[in-house]
Protein backbone atom coordinates (compact mmCIF):
# COMPACT_ATOMS: atom_id res chain seq x y z
CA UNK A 1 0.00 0.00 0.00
CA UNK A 2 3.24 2.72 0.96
CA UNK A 3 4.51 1.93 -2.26
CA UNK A 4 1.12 2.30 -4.54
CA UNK A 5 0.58 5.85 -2.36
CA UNK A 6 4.16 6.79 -3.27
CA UNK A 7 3.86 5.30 -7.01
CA UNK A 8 0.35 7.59 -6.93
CA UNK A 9 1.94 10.84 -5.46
CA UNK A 10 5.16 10.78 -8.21
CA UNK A 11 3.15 10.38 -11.19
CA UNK A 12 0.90 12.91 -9.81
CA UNK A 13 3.79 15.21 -9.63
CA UNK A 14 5.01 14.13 -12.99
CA UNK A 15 1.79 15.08 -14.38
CA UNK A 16 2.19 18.35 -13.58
CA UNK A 17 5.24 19.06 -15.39
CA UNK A 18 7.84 18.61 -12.77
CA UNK A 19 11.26 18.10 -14.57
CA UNK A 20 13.05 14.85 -14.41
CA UNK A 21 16.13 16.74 -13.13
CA UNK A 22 14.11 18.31 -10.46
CA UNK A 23 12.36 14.96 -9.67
CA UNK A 24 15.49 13.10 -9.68
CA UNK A 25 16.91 15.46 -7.58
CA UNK A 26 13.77 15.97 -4.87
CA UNK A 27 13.93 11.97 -4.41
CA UNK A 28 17.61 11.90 -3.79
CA UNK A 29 17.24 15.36 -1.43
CA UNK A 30 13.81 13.40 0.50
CA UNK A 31 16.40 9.56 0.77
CA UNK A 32 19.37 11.91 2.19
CA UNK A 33 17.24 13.68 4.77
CA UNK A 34 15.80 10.05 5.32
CA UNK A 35 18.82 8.78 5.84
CA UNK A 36 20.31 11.74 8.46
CA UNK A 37 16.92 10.98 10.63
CA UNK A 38 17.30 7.11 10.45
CA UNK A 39 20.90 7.45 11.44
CA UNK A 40 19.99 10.08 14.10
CA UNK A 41 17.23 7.98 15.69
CA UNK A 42 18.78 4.62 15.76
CA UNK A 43 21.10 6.36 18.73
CA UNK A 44 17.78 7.77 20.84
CA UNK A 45 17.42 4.59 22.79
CA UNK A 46 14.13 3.38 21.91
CA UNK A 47 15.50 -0.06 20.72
CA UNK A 48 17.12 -0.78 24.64
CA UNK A 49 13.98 0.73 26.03
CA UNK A 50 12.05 -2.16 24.88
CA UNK A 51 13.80 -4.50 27.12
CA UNK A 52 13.08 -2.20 30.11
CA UNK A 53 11.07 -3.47 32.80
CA UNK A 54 7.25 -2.95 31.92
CA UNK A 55 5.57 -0.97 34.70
CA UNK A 56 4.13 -2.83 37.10
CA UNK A 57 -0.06 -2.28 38.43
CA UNK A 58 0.56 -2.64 42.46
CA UNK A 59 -2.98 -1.61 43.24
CA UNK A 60 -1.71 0.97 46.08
CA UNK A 61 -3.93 3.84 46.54
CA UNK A 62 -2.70 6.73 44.36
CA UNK A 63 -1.29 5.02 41.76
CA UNK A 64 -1.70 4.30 38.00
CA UNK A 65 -3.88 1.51 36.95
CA UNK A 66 -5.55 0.72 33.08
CA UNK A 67 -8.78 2.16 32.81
CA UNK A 68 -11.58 1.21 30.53
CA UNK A 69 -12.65 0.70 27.78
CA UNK A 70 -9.37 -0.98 26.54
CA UNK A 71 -7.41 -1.44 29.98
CA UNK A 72 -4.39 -1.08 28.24
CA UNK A 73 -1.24 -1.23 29.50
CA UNK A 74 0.83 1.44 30.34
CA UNK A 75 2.62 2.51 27.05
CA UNK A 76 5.45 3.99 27.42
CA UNK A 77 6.97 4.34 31.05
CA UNK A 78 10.26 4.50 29.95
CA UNK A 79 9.54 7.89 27.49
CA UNK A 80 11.65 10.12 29.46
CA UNK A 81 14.81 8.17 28.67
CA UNK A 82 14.23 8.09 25.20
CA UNK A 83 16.49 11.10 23.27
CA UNK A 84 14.18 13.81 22.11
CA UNK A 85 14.36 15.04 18.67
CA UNK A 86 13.82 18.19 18.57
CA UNK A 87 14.03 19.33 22.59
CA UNK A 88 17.59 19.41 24.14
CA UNK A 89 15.75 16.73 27.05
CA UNK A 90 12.44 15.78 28.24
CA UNK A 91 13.34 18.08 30.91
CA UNK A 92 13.36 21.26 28.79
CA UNK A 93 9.84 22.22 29.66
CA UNK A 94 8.61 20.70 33.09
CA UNK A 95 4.95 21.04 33.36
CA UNK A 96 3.76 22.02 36.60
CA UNK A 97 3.74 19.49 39.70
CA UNK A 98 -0.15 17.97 40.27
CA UNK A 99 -1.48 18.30 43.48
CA UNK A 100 -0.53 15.69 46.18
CA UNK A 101 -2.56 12.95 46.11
CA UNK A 102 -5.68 13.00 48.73
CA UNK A 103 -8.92 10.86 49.74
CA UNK A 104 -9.63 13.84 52.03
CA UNK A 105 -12.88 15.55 50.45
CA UNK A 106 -12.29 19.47 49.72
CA UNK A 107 -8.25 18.91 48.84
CA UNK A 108 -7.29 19.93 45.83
CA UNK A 109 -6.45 16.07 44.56
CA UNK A 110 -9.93 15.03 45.55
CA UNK A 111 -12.07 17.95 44.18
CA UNK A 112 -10.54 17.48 40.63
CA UNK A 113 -10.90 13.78 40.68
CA UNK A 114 -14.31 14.01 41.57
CA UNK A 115 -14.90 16.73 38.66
CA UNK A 116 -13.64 14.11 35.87
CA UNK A 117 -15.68 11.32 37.55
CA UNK A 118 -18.99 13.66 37.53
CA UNK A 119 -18.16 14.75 33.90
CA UNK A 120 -18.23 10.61 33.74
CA UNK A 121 -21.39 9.74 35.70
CA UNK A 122 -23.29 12.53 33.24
CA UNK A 123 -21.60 12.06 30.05
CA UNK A 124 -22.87 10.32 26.89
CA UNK A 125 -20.96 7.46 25.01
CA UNK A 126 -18.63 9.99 23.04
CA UNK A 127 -17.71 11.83 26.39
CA UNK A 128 -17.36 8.41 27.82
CA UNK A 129 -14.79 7.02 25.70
CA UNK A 130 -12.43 10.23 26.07
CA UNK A 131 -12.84 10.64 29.37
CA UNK A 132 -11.93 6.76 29.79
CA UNK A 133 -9.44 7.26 27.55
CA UNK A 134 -7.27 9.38 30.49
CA UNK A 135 -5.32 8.93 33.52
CA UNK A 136 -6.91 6.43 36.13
CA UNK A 137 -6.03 7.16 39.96
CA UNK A 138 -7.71 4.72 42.37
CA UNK A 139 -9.61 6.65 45.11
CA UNK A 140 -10.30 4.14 47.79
């Protein structure tokens, strides 16, 4: 299919009166810049992260667990010791830190958990399935 798209978009751009010379040259410009990106990536530790330790579900009260519909796993826990591309580090731009976790009712923690599980109770399938689609925190 990648190669009947690419077959589709050069005579496309043949069609429209591209010169051979410029053609020729594009293609070997676009393998080059391929190539420097390839090269570049294969040192950004993705590959070792895949033998990483997958993250583990404990269950403990304020942690991560898979939420529905899919329960997936977690996807990537190792991200932040993957080389960015374009970012000097994943560090570059910290977001803010969340509040402290809480089963207290009026902290901070609790009152926006229990906002995203109202939005939930009230919410029709669409909403549902984005809202599931999030960060799951168990509140025991």
């Amino acid at each position: 299919m990648m190669n009947e798209h690419r077959d589709a978009a050069y005579a496309e751009l043949k069609e429209k009166g591209i010169p051979d010379d410029v053609f020729e040259a594009s293609i070997a410009f676009g393998k080059e810049v391929g190539d420097v990106i390839k090269a570049y990536s294969s040192k950004d530790n993705y590959h070792q992260s895949r033998s990483f330790p997958k993250f583990t579900v404990t269950g403990e009260i304020g942690t991560w667990e898979p939420t529905p519909p899919a329960y997936m796993e977690a996807i990537e826990p190792h991200w932040n010791k993957i080389r960015t591309f374009v970012l000097d580090s994943a560090a570059q731009f910290k977001p803010l830190a969340p509040p402290s976790f809480s089963s207290e009712p009026g902290s901070e923690f609790y009152n926006a958990a229990k906002e995203v599980y109202d939005a939930a109770v009230t919410a029709d399938e669409d909403k549902k399935t984005l809202l599931y689609s999030g960060i799951a925190i168990l509140i025991k």
